[in-house]
Protein backbone atom coordinates (compact mmCIF):
# COMPACT_ATOMS: atom_id res chain seq x y z
CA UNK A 1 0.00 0.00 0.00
CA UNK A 2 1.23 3.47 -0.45
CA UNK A 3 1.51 5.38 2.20
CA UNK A 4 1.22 9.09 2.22
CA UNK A 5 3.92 11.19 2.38
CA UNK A 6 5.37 13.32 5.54
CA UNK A 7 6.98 16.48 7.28
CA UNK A 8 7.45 16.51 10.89
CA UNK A 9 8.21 20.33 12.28
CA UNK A 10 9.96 20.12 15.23
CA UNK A 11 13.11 17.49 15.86
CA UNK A 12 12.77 17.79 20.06
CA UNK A 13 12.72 14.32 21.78
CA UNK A 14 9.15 13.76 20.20
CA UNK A 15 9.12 14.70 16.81
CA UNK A 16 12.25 13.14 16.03
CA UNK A 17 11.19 9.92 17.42
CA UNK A 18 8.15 9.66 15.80
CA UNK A 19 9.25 10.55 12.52
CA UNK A 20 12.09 7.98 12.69
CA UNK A 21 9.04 5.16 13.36
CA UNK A 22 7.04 6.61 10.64
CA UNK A 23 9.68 6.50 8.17
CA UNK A 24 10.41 3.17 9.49
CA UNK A 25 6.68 1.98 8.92
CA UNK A 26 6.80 3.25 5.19
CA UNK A 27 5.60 6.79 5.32
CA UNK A 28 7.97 8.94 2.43
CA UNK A 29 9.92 11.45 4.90
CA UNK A 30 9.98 14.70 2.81
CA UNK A 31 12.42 16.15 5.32
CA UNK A 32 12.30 17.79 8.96
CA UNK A 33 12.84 20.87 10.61
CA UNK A 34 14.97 21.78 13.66
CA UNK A 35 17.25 24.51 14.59
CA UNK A 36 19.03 23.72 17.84
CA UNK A 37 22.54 21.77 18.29
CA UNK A 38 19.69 19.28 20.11
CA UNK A 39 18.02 18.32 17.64
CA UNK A 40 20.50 18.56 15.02
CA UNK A 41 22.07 16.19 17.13
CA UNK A 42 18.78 13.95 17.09
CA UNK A 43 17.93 14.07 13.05
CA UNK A 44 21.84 12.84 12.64
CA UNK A 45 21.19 10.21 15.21
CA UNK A 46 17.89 8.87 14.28
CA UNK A 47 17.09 9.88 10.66
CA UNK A 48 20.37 9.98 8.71
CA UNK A 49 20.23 11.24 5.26
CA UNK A 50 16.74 12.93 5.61
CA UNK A 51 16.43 16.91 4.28
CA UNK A 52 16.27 19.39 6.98
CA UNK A 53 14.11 22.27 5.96
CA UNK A 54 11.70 24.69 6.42
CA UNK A 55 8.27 24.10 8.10
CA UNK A 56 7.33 25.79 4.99
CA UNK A 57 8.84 23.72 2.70
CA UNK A 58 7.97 20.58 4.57
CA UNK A 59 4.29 21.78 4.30
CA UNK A 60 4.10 22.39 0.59
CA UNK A 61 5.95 18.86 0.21
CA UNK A 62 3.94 16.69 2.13
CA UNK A 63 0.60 15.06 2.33
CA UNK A 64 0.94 14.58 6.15
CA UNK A 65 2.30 17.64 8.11
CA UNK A 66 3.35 16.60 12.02
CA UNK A 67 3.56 19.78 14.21
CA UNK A 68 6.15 18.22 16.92
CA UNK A 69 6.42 21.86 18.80
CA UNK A 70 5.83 23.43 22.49
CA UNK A 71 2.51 23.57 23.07
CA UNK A 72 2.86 27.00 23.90
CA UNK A 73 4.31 27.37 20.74
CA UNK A 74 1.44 25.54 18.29
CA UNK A 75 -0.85 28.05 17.87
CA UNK A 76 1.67 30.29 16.60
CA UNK A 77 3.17 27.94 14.43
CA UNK A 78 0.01 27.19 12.99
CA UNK A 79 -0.60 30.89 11.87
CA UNK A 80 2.48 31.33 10.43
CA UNK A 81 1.72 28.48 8.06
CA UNK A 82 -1.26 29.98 7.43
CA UNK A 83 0.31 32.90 6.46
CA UNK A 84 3.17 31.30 4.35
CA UNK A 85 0.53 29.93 2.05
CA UNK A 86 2.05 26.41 2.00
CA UNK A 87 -0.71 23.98 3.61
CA UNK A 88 -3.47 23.10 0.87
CA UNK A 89 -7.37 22.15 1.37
CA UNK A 90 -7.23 18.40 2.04
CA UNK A 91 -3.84 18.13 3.57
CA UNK A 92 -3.53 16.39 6.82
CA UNK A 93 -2.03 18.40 9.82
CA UNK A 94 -1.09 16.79 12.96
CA UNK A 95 -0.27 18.19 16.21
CA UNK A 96 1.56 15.93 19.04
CA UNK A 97 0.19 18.28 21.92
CA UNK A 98 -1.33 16.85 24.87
CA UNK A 99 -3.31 20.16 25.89
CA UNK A 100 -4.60 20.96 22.63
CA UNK A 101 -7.05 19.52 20.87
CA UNK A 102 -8.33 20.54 17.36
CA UNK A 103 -9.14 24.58 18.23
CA UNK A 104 -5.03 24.65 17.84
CA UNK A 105 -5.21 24.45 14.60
CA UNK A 106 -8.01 26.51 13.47
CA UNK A 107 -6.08 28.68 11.17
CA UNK A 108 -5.23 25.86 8.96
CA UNK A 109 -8.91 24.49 9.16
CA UNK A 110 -10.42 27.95 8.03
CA UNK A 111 -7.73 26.84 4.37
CA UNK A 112 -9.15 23.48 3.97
CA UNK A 113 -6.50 21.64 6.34
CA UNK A 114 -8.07 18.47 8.16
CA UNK A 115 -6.76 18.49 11.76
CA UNK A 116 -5.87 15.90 14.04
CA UNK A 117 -4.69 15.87 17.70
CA UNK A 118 -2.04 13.12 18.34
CA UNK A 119 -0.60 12.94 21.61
CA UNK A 120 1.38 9.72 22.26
CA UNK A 121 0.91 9.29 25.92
CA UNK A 122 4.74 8.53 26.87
CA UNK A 123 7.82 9.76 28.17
CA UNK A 124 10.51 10.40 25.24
CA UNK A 125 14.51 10.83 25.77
CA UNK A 126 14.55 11.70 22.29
CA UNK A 127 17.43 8.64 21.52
CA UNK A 128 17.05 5.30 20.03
CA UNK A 129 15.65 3.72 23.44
CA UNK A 130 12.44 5.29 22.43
CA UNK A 131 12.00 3.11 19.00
CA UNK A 132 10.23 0.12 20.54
CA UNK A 133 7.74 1.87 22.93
CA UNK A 134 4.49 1.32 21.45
CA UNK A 135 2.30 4.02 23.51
CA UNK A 136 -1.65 4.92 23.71
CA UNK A 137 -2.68 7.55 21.63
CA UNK A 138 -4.84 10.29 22.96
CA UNK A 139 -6.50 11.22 19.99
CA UNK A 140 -9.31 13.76 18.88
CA UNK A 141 -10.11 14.47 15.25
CA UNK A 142 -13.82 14.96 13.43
CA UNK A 143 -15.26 11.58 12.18
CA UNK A 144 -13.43 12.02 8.26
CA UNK A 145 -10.23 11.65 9.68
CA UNK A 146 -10.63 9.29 12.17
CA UNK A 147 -9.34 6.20 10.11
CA UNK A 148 -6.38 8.20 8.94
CA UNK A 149 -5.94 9.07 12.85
CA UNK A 150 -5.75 5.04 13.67
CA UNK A 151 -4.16 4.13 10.60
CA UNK A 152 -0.87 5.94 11.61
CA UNK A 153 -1.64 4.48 15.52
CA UNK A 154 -1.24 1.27 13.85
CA UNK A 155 1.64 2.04 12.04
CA UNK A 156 3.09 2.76 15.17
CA UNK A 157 2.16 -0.20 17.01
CA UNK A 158 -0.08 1.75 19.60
CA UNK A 159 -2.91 1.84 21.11
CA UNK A 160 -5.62 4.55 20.25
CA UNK A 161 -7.44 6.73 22.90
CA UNK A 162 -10.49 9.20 21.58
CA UNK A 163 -10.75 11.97 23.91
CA UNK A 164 -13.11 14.91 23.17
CA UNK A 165 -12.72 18.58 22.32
CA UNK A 166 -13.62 19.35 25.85
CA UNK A 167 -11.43 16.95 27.68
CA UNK A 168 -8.17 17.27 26.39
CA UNK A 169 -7.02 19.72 29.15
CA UNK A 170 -8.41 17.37 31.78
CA UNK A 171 -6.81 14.12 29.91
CA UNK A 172 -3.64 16.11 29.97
CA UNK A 173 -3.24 16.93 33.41
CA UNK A 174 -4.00 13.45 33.82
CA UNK A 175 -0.78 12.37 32.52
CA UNK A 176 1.21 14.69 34.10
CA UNK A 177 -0.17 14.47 37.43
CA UNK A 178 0.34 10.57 36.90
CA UNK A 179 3.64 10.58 35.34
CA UNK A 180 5.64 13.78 35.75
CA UNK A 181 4.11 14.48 39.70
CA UNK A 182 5.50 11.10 40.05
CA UNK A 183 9.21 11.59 39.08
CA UNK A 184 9.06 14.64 41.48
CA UNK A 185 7.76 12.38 44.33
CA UNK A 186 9.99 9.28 43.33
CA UNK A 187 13.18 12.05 43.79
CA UNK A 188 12.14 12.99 46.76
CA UNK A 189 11.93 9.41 48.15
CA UNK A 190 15.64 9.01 46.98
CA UNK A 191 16.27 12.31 48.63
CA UNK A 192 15.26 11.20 51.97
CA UNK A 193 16.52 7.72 51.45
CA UNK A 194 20.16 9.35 51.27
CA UNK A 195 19.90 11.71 54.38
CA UNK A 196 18.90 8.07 56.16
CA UNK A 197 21.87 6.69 54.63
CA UNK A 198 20.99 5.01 52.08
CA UNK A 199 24.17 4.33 49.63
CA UNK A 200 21.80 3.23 46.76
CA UNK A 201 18.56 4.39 46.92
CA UNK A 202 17.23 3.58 43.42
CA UNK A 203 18.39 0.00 44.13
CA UNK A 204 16.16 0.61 47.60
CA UNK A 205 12.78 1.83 45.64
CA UNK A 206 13.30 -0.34 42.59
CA UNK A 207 11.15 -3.31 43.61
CA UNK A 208 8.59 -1.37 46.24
CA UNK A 209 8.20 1.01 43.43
CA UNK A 210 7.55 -1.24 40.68
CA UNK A 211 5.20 -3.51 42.76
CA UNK A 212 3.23 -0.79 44.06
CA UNK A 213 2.83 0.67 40.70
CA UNK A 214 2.00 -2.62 38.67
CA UNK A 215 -0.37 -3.54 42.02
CA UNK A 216 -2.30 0.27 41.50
CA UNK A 217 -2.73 -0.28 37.71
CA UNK A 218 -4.69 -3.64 38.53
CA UNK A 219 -6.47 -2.68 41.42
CA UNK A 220 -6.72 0.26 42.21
CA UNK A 221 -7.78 1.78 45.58
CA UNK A 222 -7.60 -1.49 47.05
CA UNK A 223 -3.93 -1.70 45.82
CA UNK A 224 -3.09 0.72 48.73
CA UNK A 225 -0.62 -0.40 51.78
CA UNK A 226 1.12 1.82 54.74
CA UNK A 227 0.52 3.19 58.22
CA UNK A 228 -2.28 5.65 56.62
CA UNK A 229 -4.76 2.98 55.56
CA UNK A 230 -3.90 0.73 58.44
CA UNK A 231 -4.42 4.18 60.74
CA UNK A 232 -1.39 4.09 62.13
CA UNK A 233 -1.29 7.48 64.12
CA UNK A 234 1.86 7.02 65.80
CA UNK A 235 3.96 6.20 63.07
CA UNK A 236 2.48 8.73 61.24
CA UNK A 237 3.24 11.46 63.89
CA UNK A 238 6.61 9.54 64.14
CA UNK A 239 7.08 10.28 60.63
CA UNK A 240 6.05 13.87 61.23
CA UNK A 241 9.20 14.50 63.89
CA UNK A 242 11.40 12.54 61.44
CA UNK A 243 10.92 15.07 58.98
CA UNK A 244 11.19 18.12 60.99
CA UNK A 245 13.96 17.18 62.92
CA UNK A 246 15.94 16.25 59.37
CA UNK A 247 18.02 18.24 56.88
CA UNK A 248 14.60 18.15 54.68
CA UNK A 249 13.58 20.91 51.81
CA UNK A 250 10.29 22.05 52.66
CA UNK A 251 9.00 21.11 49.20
CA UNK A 252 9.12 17.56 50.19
CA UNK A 253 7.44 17.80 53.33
CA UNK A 254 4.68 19.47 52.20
CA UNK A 255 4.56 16.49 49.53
CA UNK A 256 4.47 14.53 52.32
CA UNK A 257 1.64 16.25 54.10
CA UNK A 258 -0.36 16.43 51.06
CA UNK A 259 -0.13 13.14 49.50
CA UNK A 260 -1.11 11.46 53.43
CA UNK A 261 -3.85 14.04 53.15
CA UNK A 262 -4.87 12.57 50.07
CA UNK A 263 -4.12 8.93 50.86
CA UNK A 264 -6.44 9.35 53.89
CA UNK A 265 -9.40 10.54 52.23
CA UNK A 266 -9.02 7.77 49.49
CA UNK A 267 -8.55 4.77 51.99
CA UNK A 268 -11.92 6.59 54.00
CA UNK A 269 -14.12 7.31 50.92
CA UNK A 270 -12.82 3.19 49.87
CA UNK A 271 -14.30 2.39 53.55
CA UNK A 272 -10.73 1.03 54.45
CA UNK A 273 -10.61 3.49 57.06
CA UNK A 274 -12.90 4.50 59.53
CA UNK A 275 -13.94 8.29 60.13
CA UNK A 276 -12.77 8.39 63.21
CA UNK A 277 -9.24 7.37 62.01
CA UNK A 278 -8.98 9.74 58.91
CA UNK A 279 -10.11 12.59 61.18
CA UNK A 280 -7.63 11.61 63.69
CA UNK A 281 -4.59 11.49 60.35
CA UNK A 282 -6.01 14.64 59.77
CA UNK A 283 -5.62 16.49 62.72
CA UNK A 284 -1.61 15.22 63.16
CA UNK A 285 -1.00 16.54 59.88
CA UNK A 286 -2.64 19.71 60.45
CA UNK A 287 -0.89 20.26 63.51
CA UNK A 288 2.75 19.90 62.02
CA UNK A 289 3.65 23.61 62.32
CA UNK A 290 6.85 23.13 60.85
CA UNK A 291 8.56 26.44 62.07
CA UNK A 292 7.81 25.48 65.19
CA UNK A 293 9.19 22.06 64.67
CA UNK A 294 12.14 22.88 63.19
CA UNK A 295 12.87 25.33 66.45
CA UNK A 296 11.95 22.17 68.80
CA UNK A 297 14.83 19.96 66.80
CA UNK A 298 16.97 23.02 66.59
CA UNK A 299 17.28 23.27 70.17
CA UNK A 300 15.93 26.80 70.37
């Protein structure tokens, strides 16, 4: 089958990536652009011998045109292709941000453009490690270009995902409160795990963390373990003193006090802890004054 032909704007750790697994799935690369020693850098690692040029060029060249940018950059992007007078009725336009959905775009709809949102729902490095990852999707297009949308999932060896107009933003913090929230907290861990003396702390979390996130995927709710669900109080006070009295940022501790906020209410409203407990959770963390704490282990 012939596939349609391609420009990707934008060789950052996505773009590059995903044009390197298009072209490998059969899609004619008409080029790429990218401007910094990054991603100059990338297009010689991962697509040797394809033309760099301008988003310009790659739009009156291709069938397919990938916007791989910032999302705080798209919109602009997408009137300055306007403007250039490059994309054609018909031509598919892609855009790999999360955030936006198909409004993005709207100044290469009002020419004839069909849009597509195409968010691949993974973490890239932007190096050859990415190649195999066969992500979900999160897509949102109008019901013509819906098999196109899948087609190129397929390609890819994902997974597709329709989300609406209206839920991309929501869908999007999703993610990142899932997976980028979670790098912050997993630091942290690693963090404290040093200051207790840990020599190897990744080597500490590796199989707690792994269990307890393959355990959460399949069950959810009921995947949850720890002295907040069991309502421990004192270790949880314990835990309290631990931090104050310790070299800690205060970033992390009110992680802390936040997430066993959180974890209480979850483990209540699952009915795996009483009212009487979560209040009780409650009240110790709402009581950590931590000025006052860190005077107490200060000596003052």
């Amino acid at each position: 089958m012939q596939r349609l032909s391609m420009g990707v704007i934008g060789a950052g750790r996505v773009g590059a990536v995903l044009a390197s697994r298009f072209r490998s799935a059969g899609y004619p690369l008409v080029g790429v652009s990218g401007r910094s020693e990054a991603s100059q850098l990338r297009i010689t690692t991962l697509l040797p011998g394809v033309a760099v040029r301008t988003p310009a060029e790659l739009a009156a060249a291709s069938d397919i045109l990938v916007l791989a940018v910032p999302d705080d950059d798209l919109i602009a992007i997408a009137e300055e292709l306007a403007s250039s007078g490059a994309v054609r009725p018909g031509q598919y336009v892609l855009h790999t941000s999360g955030r936006h959905g198909l409004d993005a775009l709207a100044s290469l709809t009002r020419l004839g453009a069909r849009p597509i949102a195409f968010h691949p729902a993974m973490t890239f490095t932007g190096t050859p490690v990415d190649l195999d990852r066969a992500p979900v999707f999160g897509l949102t297009a109008a019901s013509a270009e819906r098999a196109l949308a899948e087609e190129l999932v397929a390609a890819l060896g994902g997974t597709p995902m329709w989300v609406d107009e209206a839920d991309r933003v929501l869908y999007h913090a999703a993610l990142a409160h899932g997976a980028n929230h979670l790098v912050t907290l997993v630091a942290q861990s690693m963090d404290l795990l040093r200051t207790a003396g840990a020599a190897d702390p990744a080597a500490v979390l590796r199989p707690l963390l792994t269990a307890a996130l393959d355990n959460v995927l399949a069950y959810g709710d009921a995947a949850l373990t720890g002295p907040v669900v069991r309502g421990d109080v004192t270790t949880i006070r314990a835990h309290v003193d631990a931090l104050a009295a310790a070299d800690v940022d205060d970033a992390t501790v009110d992680a802390y006090l936040e997430m066993a906020r959180a974890t209480a209410g979850r483990a209540e409203s699952d009915g795996r802890l009483a009212p009487v407990q979560a209040s009780t959770i409650r009240q110790v963390l709402d009581e950590a004054d931590w000025d006052t704490l860190a005077e107490i282990a200060a000596g003052i």
